[in-house]
Protein backbone atom coordinates (compact mmCIF):
# COMPACT_ATOMS: atom_id res chain seq x y z
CA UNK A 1 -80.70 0.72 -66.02
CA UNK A 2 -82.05 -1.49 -68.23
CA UNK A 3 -78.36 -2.87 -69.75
CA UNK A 4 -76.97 -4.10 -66.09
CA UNK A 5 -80.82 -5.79 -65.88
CA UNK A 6 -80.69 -7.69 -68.90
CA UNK A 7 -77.06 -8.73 -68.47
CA UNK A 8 -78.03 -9.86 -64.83
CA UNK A 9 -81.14 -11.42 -66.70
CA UNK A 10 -78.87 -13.28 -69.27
CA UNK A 11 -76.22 -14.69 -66.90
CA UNK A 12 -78.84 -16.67 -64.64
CA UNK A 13 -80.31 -18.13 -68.15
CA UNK A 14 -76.70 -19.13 -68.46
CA UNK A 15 -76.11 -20.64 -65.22
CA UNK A 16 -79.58 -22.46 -65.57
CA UNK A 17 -78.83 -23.90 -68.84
CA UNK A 18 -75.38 -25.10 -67.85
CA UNK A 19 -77.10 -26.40 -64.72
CA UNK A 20 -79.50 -28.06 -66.64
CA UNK A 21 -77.22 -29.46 -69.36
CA UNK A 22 -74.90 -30.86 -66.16
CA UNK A 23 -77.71 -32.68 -64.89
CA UNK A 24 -79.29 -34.33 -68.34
CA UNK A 25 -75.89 -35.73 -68.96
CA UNK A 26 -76.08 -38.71 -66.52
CA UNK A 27 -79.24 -39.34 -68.25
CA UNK A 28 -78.14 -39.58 -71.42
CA UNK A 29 -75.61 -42.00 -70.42
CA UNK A 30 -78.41 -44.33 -69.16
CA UNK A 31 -79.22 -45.72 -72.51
CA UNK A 32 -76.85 -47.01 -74.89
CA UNK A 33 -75.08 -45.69 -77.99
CA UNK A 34 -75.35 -46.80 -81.61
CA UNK A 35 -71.65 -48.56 -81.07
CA UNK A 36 -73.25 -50.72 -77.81
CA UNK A 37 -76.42 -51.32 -79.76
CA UNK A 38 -74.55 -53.09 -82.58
CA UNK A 39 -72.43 -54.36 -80.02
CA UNK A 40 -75.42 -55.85 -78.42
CA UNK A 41 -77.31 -57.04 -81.59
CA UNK A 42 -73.82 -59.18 -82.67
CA UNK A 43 -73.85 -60.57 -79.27
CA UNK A 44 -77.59 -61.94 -79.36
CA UNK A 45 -76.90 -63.28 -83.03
CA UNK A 46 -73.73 -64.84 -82.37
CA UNK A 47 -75.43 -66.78 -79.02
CA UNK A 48 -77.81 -68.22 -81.09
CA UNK A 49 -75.86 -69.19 -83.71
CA UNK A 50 -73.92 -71.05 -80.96
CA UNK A 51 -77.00 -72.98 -79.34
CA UNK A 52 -78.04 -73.99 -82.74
CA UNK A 53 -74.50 -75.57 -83.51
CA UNK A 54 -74.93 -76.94 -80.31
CA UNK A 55 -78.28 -78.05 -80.31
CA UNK A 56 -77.26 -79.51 -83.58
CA UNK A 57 -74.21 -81.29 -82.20
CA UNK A 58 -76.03 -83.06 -79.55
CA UNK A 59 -79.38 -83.86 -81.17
CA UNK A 60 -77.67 -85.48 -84.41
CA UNK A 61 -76.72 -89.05 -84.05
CA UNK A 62 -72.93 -89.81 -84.61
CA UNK A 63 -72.60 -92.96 -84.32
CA UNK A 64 -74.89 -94.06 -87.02
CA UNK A 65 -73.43 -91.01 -89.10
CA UNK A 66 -70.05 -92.61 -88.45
CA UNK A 67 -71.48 -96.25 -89.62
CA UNK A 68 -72.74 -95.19 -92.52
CA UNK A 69 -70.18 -91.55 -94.36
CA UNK A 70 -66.82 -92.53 -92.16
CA UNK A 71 -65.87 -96.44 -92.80
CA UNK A 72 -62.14 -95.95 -93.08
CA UNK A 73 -61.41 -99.64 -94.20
CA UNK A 74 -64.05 -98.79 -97.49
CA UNK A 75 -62.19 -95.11 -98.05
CA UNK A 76 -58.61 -97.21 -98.23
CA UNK A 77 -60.11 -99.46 -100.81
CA UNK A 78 -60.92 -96.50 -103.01
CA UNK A 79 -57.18 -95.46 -103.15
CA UNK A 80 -55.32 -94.48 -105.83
CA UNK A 81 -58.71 -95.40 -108.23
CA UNK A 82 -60.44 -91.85 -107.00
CA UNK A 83 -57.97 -89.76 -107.48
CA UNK A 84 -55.83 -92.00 -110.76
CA UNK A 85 -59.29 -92.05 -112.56
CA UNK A 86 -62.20 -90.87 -111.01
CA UNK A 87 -60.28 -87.31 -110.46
CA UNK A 88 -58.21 -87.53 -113.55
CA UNK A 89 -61.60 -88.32 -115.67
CA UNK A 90 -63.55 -85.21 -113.64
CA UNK A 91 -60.57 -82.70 -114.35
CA UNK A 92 -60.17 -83.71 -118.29
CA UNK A 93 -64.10 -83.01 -118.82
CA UNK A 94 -64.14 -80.23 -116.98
CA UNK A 95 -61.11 -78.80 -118.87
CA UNK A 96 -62.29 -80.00 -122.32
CA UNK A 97 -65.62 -78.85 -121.81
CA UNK A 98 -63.70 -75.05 -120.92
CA UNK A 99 -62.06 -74.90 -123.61
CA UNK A 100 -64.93 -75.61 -126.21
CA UNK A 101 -66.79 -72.82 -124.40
CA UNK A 102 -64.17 -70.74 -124.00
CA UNK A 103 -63.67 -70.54 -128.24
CA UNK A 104 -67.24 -70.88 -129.03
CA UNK A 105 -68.61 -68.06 -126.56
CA UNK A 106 -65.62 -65.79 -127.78
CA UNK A 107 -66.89 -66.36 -131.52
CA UNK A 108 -70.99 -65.88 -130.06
CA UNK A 109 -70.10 -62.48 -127.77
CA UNK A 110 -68.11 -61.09 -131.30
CA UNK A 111 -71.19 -61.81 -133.06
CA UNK A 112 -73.23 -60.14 -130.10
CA UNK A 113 -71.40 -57.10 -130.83
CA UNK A 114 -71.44 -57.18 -134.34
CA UNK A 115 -73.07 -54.56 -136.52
CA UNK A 116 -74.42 -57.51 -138.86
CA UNK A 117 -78.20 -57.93 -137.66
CA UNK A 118 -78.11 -61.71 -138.08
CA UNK A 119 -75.38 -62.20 -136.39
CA UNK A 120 -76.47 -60.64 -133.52
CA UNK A 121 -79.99 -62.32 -133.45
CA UNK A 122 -78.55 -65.57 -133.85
CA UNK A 123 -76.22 -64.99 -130.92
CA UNK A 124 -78.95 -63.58 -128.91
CA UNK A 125 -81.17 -66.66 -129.58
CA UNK A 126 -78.25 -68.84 -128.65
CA UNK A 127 -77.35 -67.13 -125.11
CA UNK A 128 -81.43 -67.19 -124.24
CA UNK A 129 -81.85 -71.08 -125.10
CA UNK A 130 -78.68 -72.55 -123.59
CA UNK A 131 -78.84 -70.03 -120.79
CA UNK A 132 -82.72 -71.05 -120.28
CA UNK A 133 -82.16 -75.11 -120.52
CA UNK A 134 -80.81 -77.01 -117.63
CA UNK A 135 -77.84 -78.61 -118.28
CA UNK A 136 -78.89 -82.13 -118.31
CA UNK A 137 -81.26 -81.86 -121.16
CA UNK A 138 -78.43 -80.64 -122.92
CA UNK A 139 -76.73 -84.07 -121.99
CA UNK A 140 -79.44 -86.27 -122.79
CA UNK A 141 -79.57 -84.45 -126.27
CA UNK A 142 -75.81 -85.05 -127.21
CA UNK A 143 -76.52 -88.48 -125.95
CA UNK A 144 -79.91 -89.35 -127.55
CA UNK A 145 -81.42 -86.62 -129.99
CA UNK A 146 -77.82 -86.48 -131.93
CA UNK A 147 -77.35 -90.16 -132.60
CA UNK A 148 -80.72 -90.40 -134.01
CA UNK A 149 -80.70 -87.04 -136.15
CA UNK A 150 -77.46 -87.89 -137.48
CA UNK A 151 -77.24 -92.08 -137.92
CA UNK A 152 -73.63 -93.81 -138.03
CA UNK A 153 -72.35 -90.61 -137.21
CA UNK A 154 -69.50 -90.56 -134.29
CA UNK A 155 -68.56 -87.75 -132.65
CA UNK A 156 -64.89 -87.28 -132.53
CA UNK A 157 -63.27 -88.20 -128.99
CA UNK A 158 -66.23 -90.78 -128.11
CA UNK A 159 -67.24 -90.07 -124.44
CA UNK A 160 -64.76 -87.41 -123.80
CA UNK A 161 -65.97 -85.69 -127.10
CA UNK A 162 -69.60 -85.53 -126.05
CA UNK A 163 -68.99 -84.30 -122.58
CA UNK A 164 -66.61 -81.69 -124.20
CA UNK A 165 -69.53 -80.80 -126.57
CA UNK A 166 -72.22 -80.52 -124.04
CA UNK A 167 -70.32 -78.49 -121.42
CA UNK A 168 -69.02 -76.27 -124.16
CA UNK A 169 -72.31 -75.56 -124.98
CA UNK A 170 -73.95 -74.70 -122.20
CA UNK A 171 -70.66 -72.48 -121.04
CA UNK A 172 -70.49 -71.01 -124.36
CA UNK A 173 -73.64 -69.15 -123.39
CA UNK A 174 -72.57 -67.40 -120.03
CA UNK A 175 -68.91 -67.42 -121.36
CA UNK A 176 -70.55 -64.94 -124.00
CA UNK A 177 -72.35 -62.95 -121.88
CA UNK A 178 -68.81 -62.43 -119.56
CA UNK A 179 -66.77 -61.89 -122.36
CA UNK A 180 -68.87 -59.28 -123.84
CA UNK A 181 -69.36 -57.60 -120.71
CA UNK A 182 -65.13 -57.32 -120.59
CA UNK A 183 -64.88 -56.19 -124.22
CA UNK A 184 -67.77 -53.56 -123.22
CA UNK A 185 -65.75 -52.37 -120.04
CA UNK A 186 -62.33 -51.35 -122.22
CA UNK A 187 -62.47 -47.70 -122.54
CA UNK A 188 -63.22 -47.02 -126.07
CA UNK A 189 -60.34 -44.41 -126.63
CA UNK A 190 -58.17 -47.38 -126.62
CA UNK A 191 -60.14 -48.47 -130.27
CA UNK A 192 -59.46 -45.24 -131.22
CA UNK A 193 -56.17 -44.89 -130.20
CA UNK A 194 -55.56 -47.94 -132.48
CA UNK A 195 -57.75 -47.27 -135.32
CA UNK A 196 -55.48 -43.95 -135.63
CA UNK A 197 -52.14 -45.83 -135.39
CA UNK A 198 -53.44 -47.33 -138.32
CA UNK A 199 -54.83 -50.84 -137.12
CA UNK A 200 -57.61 -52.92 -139.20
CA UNK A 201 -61.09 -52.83 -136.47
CA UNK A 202 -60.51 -56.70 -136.73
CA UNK A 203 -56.89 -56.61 -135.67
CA UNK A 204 -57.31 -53.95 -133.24
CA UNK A 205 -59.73 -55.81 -131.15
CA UNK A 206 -57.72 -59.22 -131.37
CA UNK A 207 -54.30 -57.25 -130.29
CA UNK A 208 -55.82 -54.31 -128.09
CA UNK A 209 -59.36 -54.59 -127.01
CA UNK A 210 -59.81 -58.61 -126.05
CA UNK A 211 -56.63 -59.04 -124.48
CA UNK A 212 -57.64 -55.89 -121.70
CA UNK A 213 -60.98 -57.21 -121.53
CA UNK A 214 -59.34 -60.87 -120.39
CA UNK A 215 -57.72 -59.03 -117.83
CA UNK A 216 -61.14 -57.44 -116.56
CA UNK A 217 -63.34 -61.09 -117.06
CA UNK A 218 -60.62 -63.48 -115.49
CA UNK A 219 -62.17 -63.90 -112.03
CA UNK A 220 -65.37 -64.84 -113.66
CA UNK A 221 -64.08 -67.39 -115.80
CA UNK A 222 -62.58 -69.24 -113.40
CA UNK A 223 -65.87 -69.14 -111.41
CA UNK A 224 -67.52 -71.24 -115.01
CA UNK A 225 -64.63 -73.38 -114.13
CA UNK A 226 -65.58 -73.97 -110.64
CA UNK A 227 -69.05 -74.39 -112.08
CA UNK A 228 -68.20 -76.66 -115.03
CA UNK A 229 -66.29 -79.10 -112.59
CA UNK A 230 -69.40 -79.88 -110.93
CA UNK A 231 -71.67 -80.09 -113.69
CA UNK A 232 -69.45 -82.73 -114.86
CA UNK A 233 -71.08 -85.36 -112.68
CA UNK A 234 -73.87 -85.33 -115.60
CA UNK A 235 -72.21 -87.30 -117.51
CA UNK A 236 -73.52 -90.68 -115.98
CA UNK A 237 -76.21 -89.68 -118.63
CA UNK A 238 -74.21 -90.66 -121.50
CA UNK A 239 -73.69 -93.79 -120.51
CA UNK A 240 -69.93 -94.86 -119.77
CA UNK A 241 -67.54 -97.31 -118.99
CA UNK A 242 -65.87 -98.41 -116.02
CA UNK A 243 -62.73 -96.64 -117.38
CA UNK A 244 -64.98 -93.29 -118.03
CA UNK A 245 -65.99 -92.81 -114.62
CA UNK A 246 -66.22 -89.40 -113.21
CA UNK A 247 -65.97 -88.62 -109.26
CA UNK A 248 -69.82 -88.71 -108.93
CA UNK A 249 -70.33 -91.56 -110.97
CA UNK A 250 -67.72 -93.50 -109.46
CA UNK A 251 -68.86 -92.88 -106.14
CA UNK A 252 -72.33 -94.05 -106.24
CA UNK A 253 -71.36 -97.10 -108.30
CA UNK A 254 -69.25 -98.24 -104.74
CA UNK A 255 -71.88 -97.05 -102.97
CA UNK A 256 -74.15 -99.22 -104.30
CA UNK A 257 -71.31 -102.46 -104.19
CA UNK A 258 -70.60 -101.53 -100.39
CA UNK A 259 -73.95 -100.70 -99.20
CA UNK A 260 -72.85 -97.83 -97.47
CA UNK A 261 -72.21 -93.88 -98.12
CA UNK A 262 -68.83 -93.61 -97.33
CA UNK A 263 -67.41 -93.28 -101.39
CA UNK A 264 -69.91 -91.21 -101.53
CA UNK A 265 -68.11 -88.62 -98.86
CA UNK A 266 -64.89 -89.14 -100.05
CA UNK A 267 -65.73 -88.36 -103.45
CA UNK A 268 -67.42 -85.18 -102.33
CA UNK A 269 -63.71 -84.11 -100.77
CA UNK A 270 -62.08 -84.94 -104.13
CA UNK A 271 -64.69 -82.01 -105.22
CA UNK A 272 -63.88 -79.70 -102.26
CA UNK A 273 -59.90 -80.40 -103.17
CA UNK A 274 -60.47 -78.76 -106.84
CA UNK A 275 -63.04 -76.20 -105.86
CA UNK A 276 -61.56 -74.84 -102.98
CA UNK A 277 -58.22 -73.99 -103.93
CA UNK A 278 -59.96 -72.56 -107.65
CA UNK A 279 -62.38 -70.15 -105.21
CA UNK A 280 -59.30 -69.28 -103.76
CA UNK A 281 -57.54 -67.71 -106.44
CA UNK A 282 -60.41 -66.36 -107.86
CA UNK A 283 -61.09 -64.41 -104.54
CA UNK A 284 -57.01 -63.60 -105.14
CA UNK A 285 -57.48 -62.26 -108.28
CA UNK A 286 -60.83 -59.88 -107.85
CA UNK A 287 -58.68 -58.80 -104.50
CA UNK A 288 -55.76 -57.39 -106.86
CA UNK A 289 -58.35 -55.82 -109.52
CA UNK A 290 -60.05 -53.93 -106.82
CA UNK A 291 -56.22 -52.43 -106.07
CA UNK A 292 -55.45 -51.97 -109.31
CA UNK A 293 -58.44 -49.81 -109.86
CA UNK A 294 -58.31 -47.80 -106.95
């Protein structure tokens, strides 16, 4: 008797729970999943990023904005002198000043990893003081503190020399830092692997070990060339000639002849015509390590 009472007993909790189950279900479809509630939230955030465009758009005054960034008869008047020397001027420092860093922070991240305590130390100190000083100082120094430690002496390359000096010396720092971070990231079987075929530690990390690790810390180096392109607008601070004028320079000296900001703009484009393709390729190039890796 008791068998047919519990199984009579434990098909009406069945039928209750079902029952029960049937009717929560409507109210669980009141409120709203985690897929509507992010749904929701992107909604809200993209409607006010909308009114503040918009709020933006019709608060600013264009026609004095126009007057004073957007005089097209002052932008013709800067053609072909922006991009034949301001531009050509910008890119030479820039490149210049890349390649001094480029050798010197290879020769300061070997030292980093050498086993010779001085070495490293001195390298350390380096990285920390041209890593912790802003870049101008660094200008002002080449342009000021050298002449008078060193009298009648001339850096080689005048203008262009000193600009290639001081941006080589402040990207010689990070460069290091990068660079050793690359040589760090090549497996160290691969030293091994030539150290047993016989190669010298010297000409196994020239042949093996740094070209992997340029492989690994190209994205980043083109981002210091991204960076060194606009530091180059320092080097108003060396004083220069008409025929030495950089982008920035050149632009605020019209500025300052037409009253008005327009060079100004236009000059600013020039910048966004380097940098944008450069960020480009660099996004390119971290895209195709990520693949390569996985």
């Amino acid at each position: 008797m008791d068998r047919p009472v519990r199984r009579v007993r434990g098909i009406r909790f069945a039928v209750r729970l079902m029952s029960d189950t049937k009717l929560e279900a409507p109210l669980r479809k009141k409120g709203l999943t985690r897929r509507q509630k992010r749904r929701l939230s992107q909604g809200i955030q993209y409607a006010v990023f909308v009114a503040a465009v918009i709020a933006f758009a019709v608060s600013a005054d264009w026609d004095r904005l126009q007057n004073q960034f957007a005089q097209a008869d002052i932008a013709e008047q800067m053609f072909p002198d922006v991009i034949t020397l301001a531009l050509k001027n910008t890119v030479l420092y820039t490149l210049s000043g890349f390649v001094v860093g480029l050798v010197l922070g290879m020769v300061i991240a070997l030292m980093r990893l050498s086993s010779v305590g001085p070495y490293r130390w001195f390298a350390g100190v380096y990285i920390e003081i041209f890593r912790g000083l802003p870049a101008l100082l660094i200008f002002i120094f080449i342009g000021v503190a050298v002449p008078l430690a060193f009298p009648g002496t001339e850096i080689v390359g005048g203008t262009y020399g000193k600009v290639a000096l001081a941006l080589g010396l402040v990207a010689a720092a990070y460069m290091a830092e990068t660079i050793r971070a690359g040589i760090q990231a090549v497996p160290k079987g691969q030293m091994e692997a030539a150290r047993s075929l016989g190669f010298s530690p010297a000409r196994a990390m020239i042949s093996i070990i740094i070209p992997q690790a340029f492989r690994i810390i190209l994205p980043p180096l083109t981002n210091e060339l991204v960076l060194l392109f606009k530091d180059s607008s320092l080097v108003l601070f060396l004083g220069v000639t008409l025929e030495e004028r950089e982008l920035s320079k050149y632009g605020r000296d019209l500025a300052s002849t037409t009253a008005n900001s327009t060079p100004i703009l236009v000059a600013g484009l020039c910048y966004l015509l380097v940098t944008i393709p450069l960020g480009f390729v660099v996004r390119r190039m971290e895209t195709k390590a990520q693949e390569a890796v996985k």
